[in-house]
Each structure stands twice: as C-alpha cells, then as structure tokens.
N, C-alpha and C. Protein backbone atom coordinates (compact mmCIF):
# COMPACT_ATOMS: atom_id res chain seq x y z
N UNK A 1 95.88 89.63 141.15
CA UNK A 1 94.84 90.43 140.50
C UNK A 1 94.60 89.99 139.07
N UNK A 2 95.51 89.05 138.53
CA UNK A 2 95.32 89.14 136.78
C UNK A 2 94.18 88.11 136.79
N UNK A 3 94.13 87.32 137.30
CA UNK A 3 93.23 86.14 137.13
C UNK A 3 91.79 86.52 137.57
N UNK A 4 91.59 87.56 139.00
CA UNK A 4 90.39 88.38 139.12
C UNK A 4 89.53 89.17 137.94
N UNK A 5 90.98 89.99 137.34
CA UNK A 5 90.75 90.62 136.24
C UNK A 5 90.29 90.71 135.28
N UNK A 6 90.83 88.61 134.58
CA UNK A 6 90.73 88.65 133.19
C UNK A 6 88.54 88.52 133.61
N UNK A 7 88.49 87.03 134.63
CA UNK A 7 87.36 87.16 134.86
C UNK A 7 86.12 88.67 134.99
N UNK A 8 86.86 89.26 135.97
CA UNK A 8 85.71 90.54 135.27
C UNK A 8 85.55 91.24 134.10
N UNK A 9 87.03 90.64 132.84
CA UNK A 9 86.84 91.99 131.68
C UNK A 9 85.57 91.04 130.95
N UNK A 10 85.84 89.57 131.26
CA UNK A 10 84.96 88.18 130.62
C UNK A 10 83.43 88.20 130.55
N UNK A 11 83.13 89.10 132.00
CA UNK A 11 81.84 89.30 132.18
C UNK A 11 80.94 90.51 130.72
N UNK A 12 81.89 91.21 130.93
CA UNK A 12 81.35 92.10 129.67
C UNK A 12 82.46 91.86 128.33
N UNK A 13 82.69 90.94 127.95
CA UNK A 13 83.31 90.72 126.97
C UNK A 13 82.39 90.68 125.54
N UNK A 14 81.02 90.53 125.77
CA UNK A 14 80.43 91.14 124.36
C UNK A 14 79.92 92.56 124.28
N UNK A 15 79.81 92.65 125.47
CA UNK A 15 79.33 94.21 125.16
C UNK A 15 80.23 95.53 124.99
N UNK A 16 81.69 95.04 125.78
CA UNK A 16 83.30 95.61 125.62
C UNK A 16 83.26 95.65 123.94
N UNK A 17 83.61 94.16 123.44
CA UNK A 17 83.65 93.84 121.91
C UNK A 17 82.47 94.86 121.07
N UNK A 18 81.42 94.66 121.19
CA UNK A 18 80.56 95.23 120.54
C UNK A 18 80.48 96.70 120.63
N UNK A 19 80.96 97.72 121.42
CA UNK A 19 80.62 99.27 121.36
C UNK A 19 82.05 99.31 121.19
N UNK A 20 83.57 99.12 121.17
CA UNK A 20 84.50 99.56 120.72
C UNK A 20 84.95 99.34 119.74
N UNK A 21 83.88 97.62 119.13
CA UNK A 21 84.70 97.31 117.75
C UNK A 21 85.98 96.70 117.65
N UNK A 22 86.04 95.69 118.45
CA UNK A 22 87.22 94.92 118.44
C UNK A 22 86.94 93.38 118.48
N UNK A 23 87.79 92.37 117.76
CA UNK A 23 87.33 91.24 117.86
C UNK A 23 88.15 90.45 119.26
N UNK A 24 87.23 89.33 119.24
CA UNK A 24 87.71 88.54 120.11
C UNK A 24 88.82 88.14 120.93
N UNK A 25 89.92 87.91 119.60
CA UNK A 25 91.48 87.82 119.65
C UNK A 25 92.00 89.02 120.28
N UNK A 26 91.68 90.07 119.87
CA UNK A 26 92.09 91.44 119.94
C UNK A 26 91.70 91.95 121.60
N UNK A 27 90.57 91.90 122.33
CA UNK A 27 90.22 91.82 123.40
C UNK A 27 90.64 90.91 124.54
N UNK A 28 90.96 89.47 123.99
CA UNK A 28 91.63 88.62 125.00
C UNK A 28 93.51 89.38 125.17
N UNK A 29 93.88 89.56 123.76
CA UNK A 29 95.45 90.03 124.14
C UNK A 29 95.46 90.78 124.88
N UNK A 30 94.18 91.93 124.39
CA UNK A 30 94.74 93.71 125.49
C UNK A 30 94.68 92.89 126.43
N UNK A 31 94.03 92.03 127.30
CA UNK A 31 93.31 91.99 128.86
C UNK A 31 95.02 91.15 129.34
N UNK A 32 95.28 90.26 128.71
CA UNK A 32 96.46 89.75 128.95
C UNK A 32 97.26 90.59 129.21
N UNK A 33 97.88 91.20 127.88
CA UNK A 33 98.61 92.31 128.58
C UNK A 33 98.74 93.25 129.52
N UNK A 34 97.57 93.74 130.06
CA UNK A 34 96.99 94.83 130.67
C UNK A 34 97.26 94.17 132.36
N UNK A 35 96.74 92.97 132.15
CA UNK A 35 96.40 92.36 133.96
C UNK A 35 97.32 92.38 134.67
N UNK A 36 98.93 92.44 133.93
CA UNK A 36 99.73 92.55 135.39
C UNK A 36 99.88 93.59 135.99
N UNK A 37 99.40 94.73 135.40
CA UNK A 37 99.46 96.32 135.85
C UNK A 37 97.94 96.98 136.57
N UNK A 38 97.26 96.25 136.60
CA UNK A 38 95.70 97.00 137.31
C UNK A 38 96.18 96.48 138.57
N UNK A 39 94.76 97.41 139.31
CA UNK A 39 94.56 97.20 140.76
C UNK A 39 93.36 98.17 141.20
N UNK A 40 92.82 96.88 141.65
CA UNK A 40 91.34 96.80 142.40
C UNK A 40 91.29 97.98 142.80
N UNK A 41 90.27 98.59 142.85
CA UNK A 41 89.83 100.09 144.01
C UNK A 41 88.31 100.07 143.67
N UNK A 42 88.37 100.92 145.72
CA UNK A 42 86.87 100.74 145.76
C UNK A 42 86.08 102.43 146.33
N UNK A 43 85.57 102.82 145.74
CA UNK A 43 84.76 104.36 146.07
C UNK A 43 83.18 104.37 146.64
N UNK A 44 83.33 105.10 147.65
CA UNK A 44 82.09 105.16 148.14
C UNK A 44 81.18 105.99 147.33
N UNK A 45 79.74 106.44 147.88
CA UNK A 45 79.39 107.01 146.72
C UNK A 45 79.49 108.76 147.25
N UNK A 46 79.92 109.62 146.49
CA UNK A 46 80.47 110.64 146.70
C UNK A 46 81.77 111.06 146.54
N UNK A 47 82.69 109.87 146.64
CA UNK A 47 83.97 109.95 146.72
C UNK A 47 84.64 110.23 145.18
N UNK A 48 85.71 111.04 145.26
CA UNK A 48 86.15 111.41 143.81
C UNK A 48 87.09 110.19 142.79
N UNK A 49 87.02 109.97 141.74
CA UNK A 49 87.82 109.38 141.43
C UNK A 49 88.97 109.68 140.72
N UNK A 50 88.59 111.63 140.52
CA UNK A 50 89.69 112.18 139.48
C UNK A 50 88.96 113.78 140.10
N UNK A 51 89.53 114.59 140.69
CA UNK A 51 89.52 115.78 140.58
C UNK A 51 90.14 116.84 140.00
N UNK A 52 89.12 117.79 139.94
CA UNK A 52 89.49 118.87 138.76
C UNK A 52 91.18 119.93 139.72
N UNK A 53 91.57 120.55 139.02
CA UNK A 53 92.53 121.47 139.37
C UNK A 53 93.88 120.39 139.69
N UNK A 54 94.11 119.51 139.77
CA UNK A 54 95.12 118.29 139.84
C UNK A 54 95.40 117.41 139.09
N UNK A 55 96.73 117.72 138.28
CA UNK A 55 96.91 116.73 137.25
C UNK A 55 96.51 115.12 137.09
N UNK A 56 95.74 114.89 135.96
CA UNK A 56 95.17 113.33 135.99
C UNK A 56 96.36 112.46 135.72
N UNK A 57 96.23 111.33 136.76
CA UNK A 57 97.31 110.12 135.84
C UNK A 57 97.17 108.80 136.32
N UNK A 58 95.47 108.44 136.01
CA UNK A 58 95.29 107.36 136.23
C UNK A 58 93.92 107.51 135.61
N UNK A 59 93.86 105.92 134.67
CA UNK A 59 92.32 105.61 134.25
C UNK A 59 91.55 104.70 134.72
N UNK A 60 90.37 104.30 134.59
CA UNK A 60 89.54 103.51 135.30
C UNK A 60 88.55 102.09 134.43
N UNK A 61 88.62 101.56 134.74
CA UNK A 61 87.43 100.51 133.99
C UNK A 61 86.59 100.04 134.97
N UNK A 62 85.12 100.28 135.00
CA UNK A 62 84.34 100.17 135.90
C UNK A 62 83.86 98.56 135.78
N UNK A 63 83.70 97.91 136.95
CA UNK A 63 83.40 96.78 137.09
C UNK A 63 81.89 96.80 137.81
N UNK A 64 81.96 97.92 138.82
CA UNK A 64 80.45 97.90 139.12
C UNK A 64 80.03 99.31 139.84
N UNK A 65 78.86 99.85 139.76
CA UNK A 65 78.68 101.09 139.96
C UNK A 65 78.67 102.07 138.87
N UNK A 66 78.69 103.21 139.32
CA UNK A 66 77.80 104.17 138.10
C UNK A 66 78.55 105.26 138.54
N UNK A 67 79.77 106.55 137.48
CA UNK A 67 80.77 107.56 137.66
C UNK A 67 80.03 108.53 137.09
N UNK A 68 80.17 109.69 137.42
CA UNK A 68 79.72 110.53 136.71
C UNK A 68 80.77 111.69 136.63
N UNK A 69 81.01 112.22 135.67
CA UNK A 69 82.04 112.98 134.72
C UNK A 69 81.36 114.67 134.95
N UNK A 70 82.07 115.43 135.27
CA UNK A 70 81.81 116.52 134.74
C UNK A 70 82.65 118.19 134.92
N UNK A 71 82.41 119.27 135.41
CA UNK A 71 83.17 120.24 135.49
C UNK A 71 82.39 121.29 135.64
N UNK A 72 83.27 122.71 136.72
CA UNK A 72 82.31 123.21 136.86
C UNK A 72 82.87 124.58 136.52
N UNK A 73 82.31 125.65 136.09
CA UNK A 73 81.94 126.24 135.12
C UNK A 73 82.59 127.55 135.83
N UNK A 74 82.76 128.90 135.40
CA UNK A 74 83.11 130.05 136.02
C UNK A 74 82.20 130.91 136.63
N UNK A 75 81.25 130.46 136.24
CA UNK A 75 79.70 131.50 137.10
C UNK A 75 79.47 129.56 138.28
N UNK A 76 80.30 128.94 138.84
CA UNK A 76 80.06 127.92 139.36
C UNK A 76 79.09 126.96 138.93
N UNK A 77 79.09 126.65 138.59
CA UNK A 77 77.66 125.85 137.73
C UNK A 77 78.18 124.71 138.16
N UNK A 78 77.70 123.07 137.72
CA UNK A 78 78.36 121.77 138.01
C UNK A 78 77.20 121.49 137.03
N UNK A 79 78.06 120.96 135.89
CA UNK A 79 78.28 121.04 134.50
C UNK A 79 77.98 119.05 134.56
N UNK A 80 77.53 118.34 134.21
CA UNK A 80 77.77 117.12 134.00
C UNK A 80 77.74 117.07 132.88
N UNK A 81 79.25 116.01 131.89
CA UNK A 81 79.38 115.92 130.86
C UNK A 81 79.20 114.13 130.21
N UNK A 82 79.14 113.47 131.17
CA UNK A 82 79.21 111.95 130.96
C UNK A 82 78.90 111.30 132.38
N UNK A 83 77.86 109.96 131.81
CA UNK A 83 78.23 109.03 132.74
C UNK A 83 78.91 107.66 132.77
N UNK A 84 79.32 106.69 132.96
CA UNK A 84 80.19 105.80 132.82
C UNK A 84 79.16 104.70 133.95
N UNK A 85 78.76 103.04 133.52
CA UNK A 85 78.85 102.35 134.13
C UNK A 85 79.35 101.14 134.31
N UNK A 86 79.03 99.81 135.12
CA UNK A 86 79.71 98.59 134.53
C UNK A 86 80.32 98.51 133.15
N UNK A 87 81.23 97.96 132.87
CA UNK A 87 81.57 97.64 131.90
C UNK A 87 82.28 98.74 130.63
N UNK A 88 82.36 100.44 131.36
CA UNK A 88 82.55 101.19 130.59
C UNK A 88 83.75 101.70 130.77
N UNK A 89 84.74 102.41 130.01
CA UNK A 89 86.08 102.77 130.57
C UNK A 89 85.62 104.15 131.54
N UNK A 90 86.55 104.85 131.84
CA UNK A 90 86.01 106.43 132.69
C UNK A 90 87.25 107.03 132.61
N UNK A 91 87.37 108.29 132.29
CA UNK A 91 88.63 109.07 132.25
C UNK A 91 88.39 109.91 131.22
N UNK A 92 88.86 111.07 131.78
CA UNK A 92 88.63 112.40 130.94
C UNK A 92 90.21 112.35 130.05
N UNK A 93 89.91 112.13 129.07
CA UNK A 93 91.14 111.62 127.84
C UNK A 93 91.63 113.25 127.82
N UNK A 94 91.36 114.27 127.63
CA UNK A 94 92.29 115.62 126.92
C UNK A 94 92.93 115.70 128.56
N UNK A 95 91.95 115.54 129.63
CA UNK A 95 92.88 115.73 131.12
C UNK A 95 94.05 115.00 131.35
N UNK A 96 94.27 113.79 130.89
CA UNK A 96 95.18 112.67 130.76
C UNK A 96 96.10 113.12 129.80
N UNK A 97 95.85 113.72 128.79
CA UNK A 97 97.28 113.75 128.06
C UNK A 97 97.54 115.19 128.25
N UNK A 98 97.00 116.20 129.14
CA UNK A 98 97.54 117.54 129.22
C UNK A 98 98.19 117.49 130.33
N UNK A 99 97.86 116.20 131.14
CA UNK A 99 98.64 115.71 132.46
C UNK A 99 100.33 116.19 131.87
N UNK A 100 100.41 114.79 130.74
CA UNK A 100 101.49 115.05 130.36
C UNK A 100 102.59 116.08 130.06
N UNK A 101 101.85 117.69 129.99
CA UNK A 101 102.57 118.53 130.20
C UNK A 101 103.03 119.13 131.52
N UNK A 102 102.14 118.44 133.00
CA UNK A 102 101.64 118.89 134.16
C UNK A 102 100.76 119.91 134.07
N UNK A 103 99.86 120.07 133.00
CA UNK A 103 98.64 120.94 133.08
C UNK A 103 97.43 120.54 134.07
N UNK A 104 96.65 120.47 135.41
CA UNK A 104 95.88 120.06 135.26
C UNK A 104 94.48 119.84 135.13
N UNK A 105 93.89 118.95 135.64
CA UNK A 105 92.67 118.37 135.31
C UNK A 105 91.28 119.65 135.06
N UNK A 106 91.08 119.57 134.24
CA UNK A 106 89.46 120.66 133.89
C UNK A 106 88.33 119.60 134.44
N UNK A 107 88.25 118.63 134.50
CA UNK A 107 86.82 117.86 134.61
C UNK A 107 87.07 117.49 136.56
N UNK A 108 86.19 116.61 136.98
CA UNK A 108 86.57 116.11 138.07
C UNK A 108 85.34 114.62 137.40
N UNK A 109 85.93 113.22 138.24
CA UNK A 109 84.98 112.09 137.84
C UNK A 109 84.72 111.78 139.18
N UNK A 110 83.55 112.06 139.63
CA UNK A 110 82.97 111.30 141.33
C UNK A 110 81.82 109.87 140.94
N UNK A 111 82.15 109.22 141.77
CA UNK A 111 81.35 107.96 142.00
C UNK A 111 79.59 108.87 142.43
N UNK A 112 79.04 107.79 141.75
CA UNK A 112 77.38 108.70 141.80
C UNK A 112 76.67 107.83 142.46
N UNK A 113 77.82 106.09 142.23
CA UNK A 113 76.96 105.14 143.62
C UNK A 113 78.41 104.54 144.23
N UNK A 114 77.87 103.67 145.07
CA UNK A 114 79.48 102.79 145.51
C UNK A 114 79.77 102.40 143.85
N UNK A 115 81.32 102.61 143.77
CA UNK A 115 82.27 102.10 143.08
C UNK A 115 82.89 101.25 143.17
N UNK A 116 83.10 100.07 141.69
CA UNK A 116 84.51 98.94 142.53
C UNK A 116 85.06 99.22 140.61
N UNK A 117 86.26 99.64 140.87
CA UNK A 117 86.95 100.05 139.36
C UNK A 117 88.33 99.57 139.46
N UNK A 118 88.95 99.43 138.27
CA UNK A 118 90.16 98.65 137.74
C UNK A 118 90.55 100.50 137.49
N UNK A 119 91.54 99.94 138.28
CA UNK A 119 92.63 101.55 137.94
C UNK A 119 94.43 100.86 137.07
N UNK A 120 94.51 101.75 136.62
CA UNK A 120 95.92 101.85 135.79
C UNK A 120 96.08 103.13 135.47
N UNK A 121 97.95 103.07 135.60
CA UNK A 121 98.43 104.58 135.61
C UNK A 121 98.46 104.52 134.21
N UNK A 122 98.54 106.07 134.02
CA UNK A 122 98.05 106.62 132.27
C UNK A 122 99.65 106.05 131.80
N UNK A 123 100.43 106.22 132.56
CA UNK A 123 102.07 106.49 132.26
C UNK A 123 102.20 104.81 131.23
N UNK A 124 101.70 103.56 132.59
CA UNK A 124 102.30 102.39 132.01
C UNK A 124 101.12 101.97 130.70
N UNK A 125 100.12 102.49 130.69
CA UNK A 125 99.23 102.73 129.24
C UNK A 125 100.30 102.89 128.04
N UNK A 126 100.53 103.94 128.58
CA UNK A 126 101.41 104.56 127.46
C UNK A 126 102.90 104.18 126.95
N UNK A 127 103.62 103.48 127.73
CA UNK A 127 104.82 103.06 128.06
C UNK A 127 104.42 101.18 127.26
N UNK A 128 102.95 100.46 127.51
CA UNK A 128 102.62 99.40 126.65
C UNK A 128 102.22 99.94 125.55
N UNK A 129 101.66 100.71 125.21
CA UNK A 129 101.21 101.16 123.64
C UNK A 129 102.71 101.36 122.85
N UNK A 130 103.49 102.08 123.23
CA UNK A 130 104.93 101.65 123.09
C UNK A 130 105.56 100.46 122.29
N UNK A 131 105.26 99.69 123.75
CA UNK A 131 105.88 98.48 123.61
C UNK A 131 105.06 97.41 122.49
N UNK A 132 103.79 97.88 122.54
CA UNK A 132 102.96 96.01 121.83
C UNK A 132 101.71 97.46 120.66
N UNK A 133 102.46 96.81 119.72
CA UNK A 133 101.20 97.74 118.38
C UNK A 133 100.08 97.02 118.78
N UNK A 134 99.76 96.10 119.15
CA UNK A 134 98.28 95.69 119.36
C UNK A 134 97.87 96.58 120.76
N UNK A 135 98.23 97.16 121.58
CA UNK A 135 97.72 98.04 122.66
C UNK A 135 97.64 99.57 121.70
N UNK A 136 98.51 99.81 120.68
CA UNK A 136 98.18 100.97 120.24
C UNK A 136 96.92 101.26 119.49
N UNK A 137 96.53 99.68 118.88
CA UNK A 137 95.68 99.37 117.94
C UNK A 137 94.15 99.40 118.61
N UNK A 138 93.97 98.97 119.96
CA UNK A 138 92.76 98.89 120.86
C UNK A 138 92.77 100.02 121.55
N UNK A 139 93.80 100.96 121.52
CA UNK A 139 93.84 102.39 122.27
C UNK A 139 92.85 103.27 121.29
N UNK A 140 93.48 102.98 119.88
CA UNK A 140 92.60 104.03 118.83
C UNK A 140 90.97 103.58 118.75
N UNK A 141 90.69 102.36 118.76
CA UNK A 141 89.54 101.66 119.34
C UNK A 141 88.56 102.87 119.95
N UNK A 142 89.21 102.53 121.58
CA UNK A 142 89.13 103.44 122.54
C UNK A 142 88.62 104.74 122.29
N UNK A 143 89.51 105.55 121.31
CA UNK A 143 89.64 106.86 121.09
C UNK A 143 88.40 106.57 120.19
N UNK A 144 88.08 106.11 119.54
CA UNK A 144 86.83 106.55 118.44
C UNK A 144 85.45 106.57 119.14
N UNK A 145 85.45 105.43 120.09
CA UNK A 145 84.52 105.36 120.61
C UNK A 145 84.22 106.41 121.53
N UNK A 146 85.00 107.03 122.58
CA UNK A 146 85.14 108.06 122.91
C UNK A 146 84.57 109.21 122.50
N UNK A 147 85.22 109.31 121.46
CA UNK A 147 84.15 110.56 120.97
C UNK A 147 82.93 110.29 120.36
N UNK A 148 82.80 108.81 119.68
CA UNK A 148 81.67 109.17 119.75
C UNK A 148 80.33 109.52 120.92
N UNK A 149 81.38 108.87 122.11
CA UNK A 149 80.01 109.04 123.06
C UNK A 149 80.15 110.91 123.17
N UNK A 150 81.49 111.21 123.23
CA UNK A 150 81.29 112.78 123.42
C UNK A 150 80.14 113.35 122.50
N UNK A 151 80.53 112.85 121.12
CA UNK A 151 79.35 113.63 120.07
C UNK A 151 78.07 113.30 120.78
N UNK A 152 77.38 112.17 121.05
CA UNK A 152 76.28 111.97 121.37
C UNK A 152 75.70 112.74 122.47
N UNK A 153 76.65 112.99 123.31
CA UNK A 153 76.36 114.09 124.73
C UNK A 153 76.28 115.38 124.38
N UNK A 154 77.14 116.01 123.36
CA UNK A 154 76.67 116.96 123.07
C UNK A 154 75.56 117.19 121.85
N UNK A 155 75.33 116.15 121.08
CA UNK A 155 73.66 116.37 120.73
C UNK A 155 73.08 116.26 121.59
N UNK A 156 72.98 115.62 122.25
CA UNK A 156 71.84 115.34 123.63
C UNK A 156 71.37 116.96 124.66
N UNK A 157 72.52 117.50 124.64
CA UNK A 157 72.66 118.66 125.22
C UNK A 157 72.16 120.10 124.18
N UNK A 158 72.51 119.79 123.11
CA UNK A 158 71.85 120.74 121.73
C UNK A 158 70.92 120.90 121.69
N UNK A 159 69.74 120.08 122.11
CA UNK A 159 68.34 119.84 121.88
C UNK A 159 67.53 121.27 122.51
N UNK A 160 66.79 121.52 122.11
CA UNK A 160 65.82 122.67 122.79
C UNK A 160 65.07 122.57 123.94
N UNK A 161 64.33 121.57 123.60
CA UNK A 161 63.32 121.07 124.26
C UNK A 161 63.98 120.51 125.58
N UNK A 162 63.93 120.36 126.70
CA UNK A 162 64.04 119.89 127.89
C UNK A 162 63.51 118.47 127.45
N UNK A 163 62.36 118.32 127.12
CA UNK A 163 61.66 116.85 127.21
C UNK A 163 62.36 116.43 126.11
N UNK A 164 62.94 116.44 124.85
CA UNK A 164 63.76 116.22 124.06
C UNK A 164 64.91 115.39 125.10
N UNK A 165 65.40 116.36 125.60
CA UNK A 165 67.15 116.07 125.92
C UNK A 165 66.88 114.67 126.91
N UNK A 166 65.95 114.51 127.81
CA UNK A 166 65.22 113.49 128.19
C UNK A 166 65.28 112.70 127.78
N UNK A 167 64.63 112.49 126.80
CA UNK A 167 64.50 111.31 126.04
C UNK A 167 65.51 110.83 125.50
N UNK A 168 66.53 111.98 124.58
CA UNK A 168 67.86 111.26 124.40
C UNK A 168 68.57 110.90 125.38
N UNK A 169 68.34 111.33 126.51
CA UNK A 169 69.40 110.89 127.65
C UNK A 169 68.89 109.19 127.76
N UNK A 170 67.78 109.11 127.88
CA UNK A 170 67.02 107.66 128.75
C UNK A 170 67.36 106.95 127.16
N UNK A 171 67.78 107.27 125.73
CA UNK A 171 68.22 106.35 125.08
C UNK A 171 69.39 106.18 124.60
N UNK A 172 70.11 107.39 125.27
CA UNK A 172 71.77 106.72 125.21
C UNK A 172 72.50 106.34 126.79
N UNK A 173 71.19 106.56 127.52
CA UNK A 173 71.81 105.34 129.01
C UNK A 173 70.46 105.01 129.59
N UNK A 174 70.13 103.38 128.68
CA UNK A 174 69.14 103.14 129.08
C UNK A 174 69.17 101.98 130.90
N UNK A 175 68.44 102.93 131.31
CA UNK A 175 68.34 102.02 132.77
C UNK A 175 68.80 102.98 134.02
N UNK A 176 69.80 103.92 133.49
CA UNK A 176 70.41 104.43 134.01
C UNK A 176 69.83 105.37 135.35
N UNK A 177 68.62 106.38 134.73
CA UNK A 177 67.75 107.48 135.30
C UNK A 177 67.67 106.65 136.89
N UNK A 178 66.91 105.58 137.16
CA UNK A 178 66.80 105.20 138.39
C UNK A 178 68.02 104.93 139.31
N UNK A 179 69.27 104.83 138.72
CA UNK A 179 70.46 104.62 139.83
C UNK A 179 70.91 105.98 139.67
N UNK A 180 70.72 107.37 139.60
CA UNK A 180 71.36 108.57 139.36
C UNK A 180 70.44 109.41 140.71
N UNK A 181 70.92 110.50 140.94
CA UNK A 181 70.17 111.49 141.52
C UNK A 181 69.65 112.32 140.36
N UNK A 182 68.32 113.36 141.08
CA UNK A 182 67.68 114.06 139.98
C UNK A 182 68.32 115.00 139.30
N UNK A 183 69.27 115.26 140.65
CA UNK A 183 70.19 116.73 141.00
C UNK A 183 71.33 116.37 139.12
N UNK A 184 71.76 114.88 139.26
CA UNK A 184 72.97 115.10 138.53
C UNK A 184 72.20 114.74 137.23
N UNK A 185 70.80 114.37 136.78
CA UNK A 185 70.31 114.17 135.67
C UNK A 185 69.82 115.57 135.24
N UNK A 186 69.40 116.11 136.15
CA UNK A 186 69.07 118.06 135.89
C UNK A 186 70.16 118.58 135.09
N UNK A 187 71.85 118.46 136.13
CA UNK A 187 73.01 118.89 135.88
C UNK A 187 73.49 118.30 134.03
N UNK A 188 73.26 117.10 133.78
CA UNK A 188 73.18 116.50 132.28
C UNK A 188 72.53 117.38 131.40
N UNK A 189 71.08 117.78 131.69
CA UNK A 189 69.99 117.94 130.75
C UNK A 189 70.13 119.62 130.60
N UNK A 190 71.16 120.17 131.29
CA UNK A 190 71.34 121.61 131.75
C UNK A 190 69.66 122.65 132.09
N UNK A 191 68.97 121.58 133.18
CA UNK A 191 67.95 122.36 133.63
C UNK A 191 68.55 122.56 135.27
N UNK A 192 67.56 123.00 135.95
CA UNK A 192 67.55 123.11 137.36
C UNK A 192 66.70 121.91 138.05
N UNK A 193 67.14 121.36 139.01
CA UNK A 193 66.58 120.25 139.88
C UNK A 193 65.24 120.56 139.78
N UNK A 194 64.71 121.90 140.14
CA UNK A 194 63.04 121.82 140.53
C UNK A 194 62.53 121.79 138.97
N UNK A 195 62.78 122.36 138.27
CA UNK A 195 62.62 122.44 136.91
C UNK A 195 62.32 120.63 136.26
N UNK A 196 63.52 119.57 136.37
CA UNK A 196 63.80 118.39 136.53
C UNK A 196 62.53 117.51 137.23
N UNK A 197 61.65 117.92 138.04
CA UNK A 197 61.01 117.67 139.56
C UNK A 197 59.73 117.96 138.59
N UNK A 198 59.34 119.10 137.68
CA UNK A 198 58.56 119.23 137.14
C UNK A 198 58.18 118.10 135.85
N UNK A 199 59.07 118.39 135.66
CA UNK A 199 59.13 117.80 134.02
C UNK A 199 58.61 115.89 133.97
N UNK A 200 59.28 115.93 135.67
CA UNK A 200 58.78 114.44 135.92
C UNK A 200 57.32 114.36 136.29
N UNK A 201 56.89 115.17 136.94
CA UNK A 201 55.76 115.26 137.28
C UNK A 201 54.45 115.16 136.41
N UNK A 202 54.60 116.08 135.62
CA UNK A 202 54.11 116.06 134.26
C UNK A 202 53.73 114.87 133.54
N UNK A 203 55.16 114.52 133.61
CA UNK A 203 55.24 112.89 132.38
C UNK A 203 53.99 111.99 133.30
N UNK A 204 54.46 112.22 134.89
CA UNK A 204 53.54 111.23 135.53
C UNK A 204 51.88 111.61 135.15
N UNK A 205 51.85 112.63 135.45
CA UNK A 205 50.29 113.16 134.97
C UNK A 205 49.85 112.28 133.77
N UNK A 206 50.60 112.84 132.55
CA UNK A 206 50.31 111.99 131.70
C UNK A 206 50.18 110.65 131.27
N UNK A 207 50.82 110.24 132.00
CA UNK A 207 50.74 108.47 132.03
C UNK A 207 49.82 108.23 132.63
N UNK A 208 49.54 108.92 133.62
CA UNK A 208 47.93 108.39 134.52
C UNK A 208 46.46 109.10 133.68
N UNK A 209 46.82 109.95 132.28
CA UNK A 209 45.62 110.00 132.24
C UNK A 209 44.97 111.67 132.52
C-alpha cells in the first residue's frame, strides 16, 4: 500500500500543500511516515463511514468521491455540517478525541457518492505524533485548517437569505452542487428539499429571462 499511497497523496500534492500550509519537505515526510499504516477502503454510496452514537477511531483521506458530514438533531432533523472531497481529510476531530474517553460519536460521515478513502486508526496518529515532532507539526496544520473550514460553514449557515447561503455554499465548494443530492444541499443550507426545488427554479427562470 505505501507505494499506492505515496502516488495518490502526489496527485493532490499542490492543492494538499496549498489549503493546509505546509511546504514541500514537510508533506513528502508526513506521507512517508504515514504509508506504512493506511489501508485502502472502498464505500458505496450510502454507506457510512463513521456513525453517530459509536465511538470514532478511525480517520479518512479521500482519494475519490464526495463524504458528507453531519448529525441529527433532537426534534430529528439531519443536520449537514461539512462536505469532504478528493483530496480532503474527513473526520469529525472533537468525535475522535472524545473517543478517547469512550464517549461516543455526535456526528455520523456517509459517502454521498461511491467512495475510495485512505483510512488510519486515530490511535497510531497519535502514538506517531508522539513519536516524530514533524507529525505533530502537520497535525496542528491540520487543526487550523479545520476550523477554518468549520468557521466558514458556519458563516455560510448564518446568512439570512436562503439565496445568500447558496451562493456561499457554490463558493466554498465550487463544482460540488452537481455531484450532491438536493435533499443533502437543502440539509447544508438548513431549508427544506421543496423549498431547495424552488429556489432552483427561480434562479432558472431568471437565467432564461
């Protein structure tokens, strides 16, 4: 698997580098280090990759396909909080380290198309951050970036306007809208599917005039 590996982290190796902020050197070591411990997995689309109510202890790096993150609510709702594609990590980080107490999981992460993802247990993450300050050093990486995508989801979600939250959605995952269902872009934008059904409709009106 390491030699599969390094090749797929290679494929997105500027765009990895460029949204976490790590240089070159720094990205070839983690992957080195990292490759003798992954392993390939593959999700259909529907299939979970982390469910809620069961302690998390494993993360993901998506190689191809599109995850979607979310949780569902006490009046039942299904809450979407993130999506994750090629090239993006996936794992609900506070579920992962409350693992650590055996608390578990608040979120659940399901595949939204076929999945093919690099899994590693949270444990030997943690057990190399340990061992090599340069895994601790690309972990905090990790962590900044992280939230910032959290901050960005929840401005995105702040917005008033429905057609607002739209628009921020289609510009902090551009491309994305056409590989998603309406159902889980509704569930993002916290409208209702038919509501969602409208709003598109509309836009189409207007583009035609």
């Amino acid at each position: 698997m390491s030699d599969a590996f390094l090749k797929q982290r290679e494929e997105f190796s500027d765009y990895s580098m460029s949204r976490i902020g790590v240089s070159r050197d720094m990205f070839d070591a983690f992957n080195r280090i990292l490759a003798p411990h992954v392993v390939e997995v593959h999700f259909r689309k529907g299939d979970y990759l982390q469910r809620a109510g069961v302690p998390a202890s494993v993360a993901y790096w998506l190689y191809r396909g599109v995850a979607r993150r979310g949780m569902i609510t006490k009046d039942g709702s299904d809450v979407t909080m993130a999506f994750s594609s090629e090239g993006d990590s996936c794992g609900s980080h506070h579920d992962l380290l409350a693992a650590q107490d055996g608390q578990p999981a608040q979120e659940f992460i399901i595949a939204e198309t076929p999945v093919t993802a690099i899994r590693v247990e949270w444990a030997t993450l943690a057990r190399l951050r340990e061992e090599h300050g340069l895994m601790r050093e690309y972990y905090l990486k990790v962590s900044e970036h992280s939230i910032r995508r959290y901050s960005q989801s929840c401005l995105v979600r702040s917005m008033t306007s429905a057609n607002c939250r739209l628009a921020a959605f289609r510009e902090q995952y551009p491309g994305l809208e056409q590989r998603i269902s309406q159902k889980s872009l509704a569930s993002f934008l916290g409208i209702t599917p038919q509501y969602m059904s409208t709003l598109l409709r509309q836009e189409q009106e207007r583009a035609d005039g």
